[in-house]
N, C-alpha and C. Protein backbone atom coordinates (compact mmCIF):
# COMPACT_ATOMS: atom_id res chain seq x y z
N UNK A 1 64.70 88.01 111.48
CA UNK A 1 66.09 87.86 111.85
C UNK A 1 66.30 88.55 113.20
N UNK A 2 66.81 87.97 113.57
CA UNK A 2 67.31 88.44 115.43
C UNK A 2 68.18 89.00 115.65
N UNK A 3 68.28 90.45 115.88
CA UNK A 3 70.04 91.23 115.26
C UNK A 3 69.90 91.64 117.17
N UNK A 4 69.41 90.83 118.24
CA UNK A 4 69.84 91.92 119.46
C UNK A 4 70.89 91.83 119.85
N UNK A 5 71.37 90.75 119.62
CA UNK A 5 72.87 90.86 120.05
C UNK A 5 73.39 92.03 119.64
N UNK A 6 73.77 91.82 118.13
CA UNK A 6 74.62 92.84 117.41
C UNK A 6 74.06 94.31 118.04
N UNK A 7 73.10 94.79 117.47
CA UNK A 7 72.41 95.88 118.01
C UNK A 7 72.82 96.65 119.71
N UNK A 8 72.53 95.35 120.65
CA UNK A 8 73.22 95.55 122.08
C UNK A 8 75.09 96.18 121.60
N UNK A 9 75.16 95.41 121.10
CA UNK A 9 76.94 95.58 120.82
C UNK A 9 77.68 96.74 120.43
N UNK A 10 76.51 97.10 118.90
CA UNK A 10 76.76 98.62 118.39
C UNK A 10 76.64 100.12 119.13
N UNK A 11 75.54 99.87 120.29
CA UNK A 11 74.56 100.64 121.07
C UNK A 11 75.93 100.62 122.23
N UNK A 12 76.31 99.82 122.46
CA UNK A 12 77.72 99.82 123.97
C UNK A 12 78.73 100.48 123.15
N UNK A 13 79.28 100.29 121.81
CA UNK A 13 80.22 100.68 121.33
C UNK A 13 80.16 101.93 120.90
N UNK A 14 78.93 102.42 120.26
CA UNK A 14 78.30 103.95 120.21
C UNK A 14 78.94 104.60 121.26
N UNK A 15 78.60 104.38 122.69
CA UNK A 15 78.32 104.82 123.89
C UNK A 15 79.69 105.15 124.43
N UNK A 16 80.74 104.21 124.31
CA UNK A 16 82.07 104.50 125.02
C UNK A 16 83.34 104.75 123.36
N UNK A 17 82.50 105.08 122.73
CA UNK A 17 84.05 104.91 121.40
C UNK A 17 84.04 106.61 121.36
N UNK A 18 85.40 106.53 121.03
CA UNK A 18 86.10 107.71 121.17
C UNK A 18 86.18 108.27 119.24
N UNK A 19 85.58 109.18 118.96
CA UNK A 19 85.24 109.95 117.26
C UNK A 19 86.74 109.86 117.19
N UNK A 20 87.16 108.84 116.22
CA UNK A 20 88.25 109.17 115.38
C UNK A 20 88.28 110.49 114.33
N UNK A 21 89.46 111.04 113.57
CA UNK A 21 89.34 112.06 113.45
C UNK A 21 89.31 111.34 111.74
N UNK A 22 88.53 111.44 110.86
CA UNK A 22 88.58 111.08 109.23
C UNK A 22 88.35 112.63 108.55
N UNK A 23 89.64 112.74 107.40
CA UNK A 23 89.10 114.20 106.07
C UNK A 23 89.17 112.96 104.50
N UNK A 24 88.75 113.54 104.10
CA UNK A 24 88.87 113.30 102.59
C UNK A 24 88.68 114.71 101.68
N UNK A 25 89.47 114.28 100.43
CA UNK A 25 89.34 115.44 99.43
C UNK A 25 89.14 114.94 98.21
N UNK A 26 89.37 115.39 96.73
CA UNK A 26 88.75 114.85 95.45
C UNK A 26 90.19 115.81 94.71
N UNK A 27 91.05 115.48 93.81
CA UNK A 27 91.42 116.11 92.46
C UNK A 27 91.22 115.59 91.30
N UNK A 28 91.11 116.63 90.83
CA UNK A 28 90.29 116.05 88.84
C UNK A 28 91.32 116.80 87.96
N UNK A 29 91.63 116.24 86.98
CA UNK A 29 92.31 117.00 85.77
C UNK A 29 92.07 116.20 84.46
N UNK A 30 92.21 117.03 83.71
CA UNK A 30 91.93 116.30 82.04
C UNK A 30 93.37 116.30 81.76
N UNK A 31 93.76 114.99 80.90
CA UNK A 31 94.74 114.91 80.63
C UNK A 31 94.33 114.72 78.62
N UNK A 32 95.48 115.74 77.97
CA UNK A 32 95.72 115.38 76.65
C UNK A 32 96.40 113.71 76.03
N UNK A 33 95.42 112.61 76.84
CA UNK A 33 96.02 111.75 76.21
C UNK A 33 95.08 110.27 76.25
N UNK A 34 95.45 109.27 76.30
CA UNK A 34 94.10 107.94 76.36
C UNK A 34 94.25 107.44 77.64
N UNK A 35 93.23 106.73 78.20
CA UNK A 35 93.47 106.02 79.37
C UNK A 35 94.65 104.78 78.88
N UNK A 36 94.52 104.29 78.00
CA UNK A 36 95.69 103.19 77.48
C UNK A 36 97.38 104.15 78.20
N UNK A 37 97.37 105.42 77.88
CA UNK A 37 98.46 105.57 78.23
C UNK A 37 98.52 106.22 79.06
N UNK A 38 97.51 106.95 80.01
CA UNK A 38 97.84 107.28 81.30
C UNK A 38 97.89 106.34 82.67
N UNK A 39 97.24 105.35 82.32
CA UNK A 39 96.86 104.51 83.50
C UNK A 39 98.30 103.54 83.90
N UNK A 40 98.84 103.37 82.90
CA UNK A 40 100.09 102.39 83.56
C UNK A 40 101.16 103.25 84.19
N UNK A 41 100.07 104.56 84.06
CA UNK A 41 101.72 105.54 84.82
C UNK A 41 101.28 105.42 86.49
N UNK A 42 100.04 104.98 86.82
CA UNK A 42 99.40 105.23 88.49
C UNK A 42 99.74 103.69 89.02
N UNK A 43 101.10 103.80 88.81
CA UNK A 43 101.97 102.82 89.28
C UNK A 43 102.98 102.81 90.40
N UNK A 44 103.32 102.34 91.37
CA UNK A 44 104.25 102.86 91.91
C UNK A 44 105.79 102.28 91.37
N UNK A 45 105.96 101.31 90.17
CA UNK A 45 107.12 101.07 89.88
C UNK A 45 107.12 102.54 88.90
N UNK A 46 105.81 102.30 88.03
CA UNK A 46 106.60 104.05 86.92
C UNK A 46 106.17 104.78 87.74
N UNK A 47 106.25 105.28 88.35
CA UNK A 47 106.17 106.56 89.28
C UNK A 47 107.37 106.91 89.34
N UNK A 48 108.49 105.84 89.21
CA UNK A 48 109.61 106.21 89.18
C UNK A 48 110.46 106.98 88.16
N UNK A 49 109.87 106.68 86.74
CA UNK A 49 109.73 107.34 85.96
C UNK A 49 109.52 108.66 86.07
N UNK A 50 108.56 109.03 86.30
CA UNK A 50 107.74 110.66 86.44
C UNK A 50 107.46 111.45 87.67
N UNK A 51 107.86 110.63 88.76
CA UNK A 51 107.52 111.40 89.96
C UNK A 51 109.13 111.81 90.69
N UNK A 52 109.29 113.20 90.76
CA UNK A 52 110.35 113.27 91.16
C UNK A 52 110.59 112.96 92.30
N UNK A 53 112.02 112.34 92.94
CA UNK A 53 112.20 111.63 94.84
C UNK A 53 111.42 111.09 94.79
N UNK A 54 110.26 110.00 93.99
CA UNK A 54 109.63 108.91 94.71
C UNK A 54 110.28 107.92 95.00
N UNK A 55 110.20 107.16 96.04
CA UNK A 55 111.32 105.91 96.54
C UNK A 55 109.87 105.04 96.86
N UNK A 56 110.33 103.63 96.82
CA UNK A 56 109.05 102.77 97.17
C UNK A 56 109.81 101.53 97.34
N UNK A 57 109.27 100.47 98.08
CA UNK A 57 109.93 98.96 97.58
C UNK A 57 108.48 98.22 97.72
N UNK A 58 109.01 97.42 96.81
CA UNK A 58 107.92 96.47 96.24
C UNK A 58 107.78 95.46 96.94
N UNK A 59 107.12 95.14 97.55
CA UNK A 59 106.96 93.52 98.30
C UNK A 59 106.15 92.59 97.76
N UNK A 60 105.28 92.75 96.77
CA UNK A 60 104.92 91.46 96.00
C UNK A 60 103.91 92.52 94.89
N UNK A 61 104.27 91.29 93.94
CA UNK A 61 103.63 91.71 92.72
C UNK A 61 104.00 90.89 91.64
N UNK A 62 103.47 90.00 91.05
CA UNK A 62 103.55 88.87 89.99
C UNK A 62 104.51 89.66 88.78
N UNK A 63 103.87 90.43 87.91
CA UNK A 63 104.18 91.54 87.03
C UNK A 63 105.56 92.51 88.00
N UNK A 64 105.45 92.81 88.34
CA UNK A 64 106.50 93.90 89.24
C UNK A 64 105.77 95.10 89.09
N UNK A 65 104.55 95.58 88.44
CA UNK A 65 104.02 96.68 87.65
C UNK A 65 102.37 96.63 89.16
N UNK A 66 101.57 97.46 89.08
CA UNK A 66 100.17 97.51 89.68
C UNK A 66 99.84 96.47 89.42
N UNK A 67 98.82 95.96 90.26
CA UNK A 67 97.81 94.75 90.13
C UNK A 67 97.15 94.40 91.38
N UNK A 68 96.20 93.52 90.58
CA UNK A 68 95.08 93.50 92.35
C UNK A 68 96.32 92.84 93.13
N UNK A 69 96.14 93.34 94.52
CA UNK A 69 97.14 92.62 95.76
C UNK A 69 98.35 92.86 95.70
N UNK A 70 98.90 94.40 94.73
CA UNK A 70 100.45 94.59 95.16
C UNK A 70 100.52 94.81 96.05
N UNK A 71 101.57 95.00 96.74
CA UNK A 71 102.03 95.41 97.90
C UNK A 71 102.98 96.42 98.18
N UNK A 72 103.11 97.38 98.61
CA UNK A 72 104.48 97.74 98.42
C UNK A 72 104.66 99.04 99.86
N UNK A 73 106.16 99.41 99.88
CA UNK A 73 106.03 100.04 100.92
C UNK A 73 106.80 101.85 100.73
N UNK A 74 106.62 103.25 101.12
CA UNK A 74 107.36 104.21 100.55
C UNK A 74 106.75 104.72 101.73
N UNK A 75 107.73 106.19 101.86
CA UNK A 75 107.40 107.35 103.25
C UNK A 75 107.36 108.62 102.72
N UNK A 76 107.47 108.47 101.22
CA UNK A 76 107.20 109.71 100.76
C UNK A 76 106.00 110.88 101.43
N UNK A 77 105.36 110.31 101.93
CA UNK A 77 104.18 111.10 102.04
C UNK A 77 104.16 111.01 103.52
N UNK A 78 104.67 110.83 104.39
CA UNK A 78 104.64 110.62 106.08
C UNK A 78 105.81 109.71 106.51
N UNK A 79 105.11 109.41 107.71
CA UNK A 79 105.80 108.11 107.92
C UNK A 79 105.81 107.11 107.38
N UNK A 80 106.34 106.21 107.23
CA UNK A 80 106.49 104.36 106.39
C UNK A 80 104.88 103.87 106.44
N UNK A 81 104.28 103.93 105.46
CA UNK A 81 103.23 103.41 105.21
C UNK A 81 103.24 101.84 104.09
N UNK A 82 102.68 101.04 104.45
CA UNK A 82 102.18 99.48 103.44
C UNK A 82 101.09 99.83 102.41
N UNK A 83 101.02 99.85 101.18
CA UNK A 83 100.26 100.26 100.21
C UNK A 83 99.84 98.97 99.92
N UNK A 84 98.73 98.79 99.58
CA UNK A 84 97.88 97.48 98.72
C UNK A 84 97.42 97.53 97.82
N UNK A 85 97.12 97.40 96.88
CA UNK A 85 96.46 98.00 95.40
C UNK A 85 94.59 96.93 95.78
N UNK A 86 94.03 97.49 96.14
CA UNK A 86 92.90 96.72 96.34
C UNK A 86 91.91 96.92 94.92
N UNK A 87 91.95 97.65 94.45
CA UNK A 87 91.24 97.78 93.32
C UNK A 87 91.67 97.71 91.87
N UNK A 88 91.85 96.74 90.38
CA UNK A 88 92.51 97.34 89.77
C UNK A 88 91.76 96.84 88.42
N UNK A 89 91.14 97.85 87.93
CA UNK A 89 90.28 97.52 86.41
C UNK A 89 91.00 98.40 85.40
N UNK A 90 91.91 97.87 84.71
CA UNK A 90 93.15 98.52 83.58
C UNK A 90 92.03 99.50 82.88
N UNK A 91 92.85 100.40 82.32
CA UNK A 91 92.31 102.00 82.24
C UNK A 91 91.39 102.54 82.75
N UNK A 92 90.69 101.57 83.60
CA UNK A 92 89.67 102.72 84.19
C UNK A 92 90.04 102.88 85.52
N UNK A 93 90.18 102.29 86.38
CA UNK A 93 90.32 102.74 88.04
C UNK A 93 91.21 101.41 88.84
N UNK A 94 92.55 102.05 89.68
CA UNK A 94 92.88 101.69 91.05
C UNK A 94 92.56 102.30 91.60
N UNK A 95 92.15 101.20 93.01
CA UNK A 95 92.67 101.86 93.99
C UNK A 95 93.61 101.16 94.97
N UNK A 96 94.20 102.35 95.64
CA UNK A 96 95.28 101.73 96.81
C UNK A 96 94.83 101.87 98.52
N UNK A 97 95.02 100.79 99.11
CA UNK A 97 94.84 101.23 100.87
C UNK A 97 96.16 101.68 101.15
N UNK A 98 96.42 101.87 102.41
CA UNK A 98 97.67 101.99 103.25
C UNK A 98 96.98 102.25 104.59
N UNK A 99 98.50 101.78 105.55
CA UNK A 99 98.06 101.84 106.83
C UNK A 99 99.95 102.45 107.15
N UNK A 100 99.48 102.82 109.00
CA UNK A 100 100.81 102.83 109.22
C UNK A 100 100.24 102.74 110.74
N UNK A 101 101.19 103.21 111.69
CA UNK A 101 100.78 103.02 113.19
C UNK A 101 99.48 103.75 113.06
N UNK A 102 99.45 105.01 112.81
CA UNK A 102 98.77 106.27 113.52
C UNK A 102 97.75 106.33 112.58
N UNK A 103 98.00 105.95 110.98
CA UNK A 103 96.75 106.27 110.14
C UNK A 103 96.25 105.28 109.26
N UNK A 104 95.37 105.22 108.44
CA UNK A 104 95.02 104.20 107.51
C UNK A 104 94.35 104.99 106.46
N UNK A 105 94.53 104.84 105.13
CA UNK A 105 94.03 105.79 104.34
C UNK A 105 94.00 105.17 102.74
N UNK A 106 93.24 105.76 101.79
CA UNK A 106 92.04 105.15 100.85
C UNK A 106 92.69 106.07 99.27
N UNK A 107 93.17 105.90 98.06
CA UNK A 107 93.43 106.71 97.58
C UNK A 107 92.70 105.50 96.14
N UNK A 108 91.48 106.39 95.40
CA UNK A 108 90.98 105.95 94.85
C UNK A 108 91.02 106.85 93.40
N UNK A 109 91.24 105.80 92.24
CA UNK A 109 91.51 106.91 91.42
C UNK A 109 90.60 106.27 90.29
N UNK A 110 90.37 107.00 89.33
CA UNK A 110 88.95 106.87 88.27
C UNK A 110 89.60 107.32 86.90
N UNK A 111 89.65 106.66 85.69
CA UNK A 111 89.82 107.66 84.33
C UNK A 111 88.28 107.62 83.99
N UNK A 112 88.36 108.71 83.37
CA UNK A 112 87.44 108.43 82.18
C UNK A 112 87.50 109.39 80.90
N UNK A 113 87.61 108.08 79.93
CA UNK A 113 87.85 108.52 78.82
C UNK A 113 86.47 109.67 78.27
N UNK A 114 86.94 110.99 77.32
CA UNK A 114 86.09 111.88 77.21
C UNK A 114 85.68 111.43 75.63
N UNK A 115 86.17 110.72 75.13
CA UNK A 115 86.56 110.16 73.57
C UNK A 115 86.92 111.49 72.32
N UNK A 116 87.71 112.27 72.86
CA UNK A 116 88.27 113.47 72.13
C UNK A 116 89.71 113.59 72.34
N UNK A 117 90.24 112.70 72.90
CA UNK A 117 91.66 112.35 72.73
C UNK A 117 91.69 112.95 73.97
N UNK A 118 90.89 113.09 75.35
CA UNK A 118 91.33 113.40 76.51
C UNK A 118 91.20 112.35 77.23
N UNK A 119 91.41 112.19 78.67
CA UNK A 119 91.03 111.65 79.44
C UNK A 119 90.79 112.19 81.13
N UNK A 120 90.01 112.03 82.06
CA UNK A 120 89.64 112.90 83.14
C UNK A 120 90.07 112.38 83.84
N UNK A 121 90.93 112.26 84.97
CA UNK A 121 91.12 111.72 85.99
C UNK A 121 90.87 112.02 86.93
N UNK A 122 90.34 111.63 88.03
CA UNK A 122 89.60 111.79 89.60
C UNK A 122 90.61 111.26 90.71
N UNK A 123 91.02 112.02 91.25
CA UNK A 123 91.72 111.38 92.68
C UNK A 123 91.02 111.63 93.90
N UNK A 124 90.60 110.46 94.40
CA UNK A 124 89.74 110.53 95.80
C UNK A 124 90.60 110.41 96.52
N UNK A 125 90.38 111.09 98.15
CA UNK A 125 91.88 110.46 99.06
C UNK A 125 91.21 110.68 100.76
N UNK A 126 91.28 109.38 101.01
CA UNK A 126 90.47 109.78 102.26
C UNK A 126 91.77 108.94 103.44
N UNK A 127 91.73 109.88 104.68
CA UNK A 127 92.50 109.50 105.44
C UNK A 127 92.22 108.75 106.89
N UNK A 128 92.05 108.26 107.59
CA UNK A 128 91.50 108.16 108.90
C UNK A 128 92.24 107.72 110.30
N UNK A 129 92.00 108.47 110.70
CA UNK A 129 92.81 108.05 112.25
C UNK A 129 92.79 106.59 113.21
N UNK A 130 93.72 106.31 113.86
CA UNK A 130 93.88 104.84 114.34
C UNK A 130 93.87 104.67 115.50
N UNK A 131 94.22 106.72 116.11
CA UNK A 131 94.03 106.66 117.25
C UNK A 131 93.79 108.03 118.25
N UNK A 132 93.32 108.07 118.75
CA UNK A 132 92.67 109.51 119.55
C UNK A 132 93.68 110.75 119.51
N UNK A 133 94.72 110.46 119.33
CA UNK A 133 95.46 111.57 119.44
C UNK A 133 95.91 111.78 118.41
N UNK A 134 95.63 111.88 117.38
CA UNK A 134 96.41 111.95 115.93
C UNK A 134 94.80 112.99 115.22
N UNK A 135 95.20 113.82 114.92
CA UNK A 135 94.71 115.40 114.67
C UNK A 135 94.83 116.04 113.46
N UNK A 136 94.48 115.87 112.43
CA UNK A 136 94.69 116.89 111.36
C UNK A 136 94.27 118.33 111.57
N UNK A 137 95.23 119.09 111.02
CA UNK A 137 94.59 120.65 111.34
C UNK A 137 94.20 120.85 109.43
N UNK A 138 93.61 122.03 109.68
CA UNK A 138 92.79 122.50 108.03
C UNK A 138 94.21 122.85 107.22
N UNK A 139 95.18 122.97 107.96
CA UNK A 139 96.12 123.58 107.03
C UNK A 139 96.92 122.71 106.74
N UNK A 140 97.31 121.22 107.40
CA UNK A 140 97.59 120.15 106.56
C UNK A 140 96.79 119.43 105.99
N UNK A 141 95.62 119.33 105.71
CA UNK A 141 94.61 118.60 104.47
C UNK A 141 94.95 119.73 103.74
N UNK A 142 94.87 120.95 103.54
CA UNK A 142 95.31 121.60 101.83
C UNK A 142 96.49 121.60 101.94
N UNK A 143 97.26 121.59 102.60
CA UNK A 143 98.64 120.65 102.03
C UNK A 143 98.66 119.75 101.55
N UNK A 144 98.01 118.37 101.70
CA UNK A 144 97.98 117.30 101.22
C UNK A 144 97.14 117.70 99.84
N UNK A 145 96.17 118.48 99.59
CA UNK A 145 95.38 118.52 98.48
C UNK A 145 96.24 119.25 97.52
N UNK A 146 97.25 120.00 98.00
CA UNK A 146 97.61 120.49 97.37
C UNK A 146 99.41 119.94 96.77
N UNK A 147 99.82 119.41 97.71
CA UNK A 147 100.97 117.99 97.37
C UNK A 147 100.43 116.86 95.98
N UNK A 148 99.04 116.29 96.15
CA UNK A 148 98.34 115.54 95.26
C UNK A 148 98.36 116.60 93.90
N UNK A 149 97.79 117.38 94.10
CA UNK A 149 97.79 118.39 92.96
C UNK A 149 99.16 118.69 92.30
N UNK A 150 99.99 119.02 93.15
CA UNK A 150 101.37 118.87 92.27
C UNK A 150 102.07 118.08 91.99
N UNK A 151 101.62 116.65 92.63
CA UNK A 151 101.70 115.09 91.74
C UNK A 151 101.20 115.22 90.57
N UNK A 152 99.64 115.63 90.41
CA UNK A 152 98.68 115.28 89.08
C UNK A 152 99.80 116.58 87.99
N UNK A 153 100.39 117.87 88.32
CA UNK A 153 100.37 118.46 87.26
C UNK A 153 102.24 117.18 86.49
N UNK A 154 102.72 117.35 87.61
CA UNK A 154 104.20 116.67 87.49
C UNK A 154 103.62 115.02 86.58
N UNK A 155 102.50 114.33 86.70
CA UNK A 155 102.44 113.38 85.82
C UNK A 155 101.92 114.03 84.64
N UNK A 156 101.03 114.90 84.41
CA UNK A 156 100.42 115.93 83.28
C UNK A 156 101.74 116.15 82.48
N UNK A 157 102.98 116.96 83.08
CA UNK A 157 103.88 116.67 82.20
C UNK A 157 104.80 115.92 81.69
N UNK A 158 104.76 114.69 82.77
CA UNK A 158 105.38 113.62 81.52
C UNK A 158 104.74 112.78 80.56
N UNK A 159 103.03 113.05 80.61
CA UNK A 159 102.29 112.63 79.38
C UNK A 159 102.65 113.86 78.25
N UNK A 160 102.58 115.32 78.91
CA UNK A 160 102.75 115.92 77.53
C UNK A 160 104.51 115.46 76.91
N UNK A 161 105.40 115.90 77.73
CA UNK A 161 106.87 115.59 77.31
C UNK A 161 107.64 114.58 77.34
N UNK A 162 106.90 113.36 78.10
CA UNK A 162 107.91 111.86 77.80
C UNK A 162 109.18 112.28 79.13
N UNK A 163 109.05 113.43 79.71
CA UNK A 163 110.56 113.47 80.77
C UNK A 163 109.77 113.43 82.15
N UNK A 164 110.47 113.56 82.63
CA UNK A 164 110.17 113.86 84.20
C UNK A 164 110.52 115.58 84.34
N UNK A 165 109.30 115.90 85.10
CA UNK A 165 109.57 117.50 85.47
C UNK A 165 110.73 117.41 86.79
N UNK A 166 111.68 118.92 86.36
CA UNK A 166 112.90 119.28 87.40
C UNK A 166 112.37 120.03 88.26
């Protein structure tokens, strides 16, 4: 196979591309309950349910609920970002893209059932830059790790209590 083109191409683009800036992080928690009933909560319609101030609008979705190719749009977390649900295998794992001017970013999530009436959940979250000047410092990624984290405990308690935490 004859890759010089490509190869020439990668080798020029190596040479003049400017290192975008990419972090990623991981949260895990066991939840007291089944993937049957945690997973329809990593929704952004029930989010509304359990996540306190989440705002979102939906731009397509057959169901109105997650599914491969929702769409939807919220700024909770920055500026106005487009969410996609690119991944969606019921109780075990979504995931969602998003983009916005400045960033594009990956939030991948995993159950797995422990079969003791728990279930583990994994939140991957990777972010990446769109354009040379857009900078994360160390002290907003553990903000963000730590924002995610007080998502996971705030859904933790509306599996234990059925309410939304105040």
């Amino acid at each position: 196979m004859n890759t010089k083109e490509s190869d020439s191409l990668i080798k020029a683009w190596h040479q003049r591309a400017v290192a975008l800036e990419r972090f990623s992080f991981t949260c895990r928690k066991t939840f007291k309950t089944s993937p049957e009933v945690l997973f329809p909560l990593l929704c952004p319609t029930t989010e509304f349910d359990w996540l306190p101030g989440f705002e979102c609008e939906l731009l397509h979705s057959k169901s109105g609920y997650a599914e491969y190719n929702a769409i939807f749009s919220t700024n909770v977390f920055g500026p106005e970002e487009i969410w996609v649900c690119t991944r969606y295998e019921a109780n075990k794992a979504v995931d969602y893209s998003s983009v916005c001017k400045e960033s594009c970013g990956k939030l991948d999530i995993t159950l797995v059932d422990n079969y003791d009436g728990t279930v583990t959940g994994t939140w991957v979250v990777t972010k990446s830059a769109l354009c040379p000047d857009i900078h994360w410092t160390k002290t907003e990624i553990e903000e963000g790790r730590a924002r995610l984290a007080q998502i996971i405990d705030w859904l933790d308690h509306y599996v234990v209590t059925g309410e939304m935490a105040s």
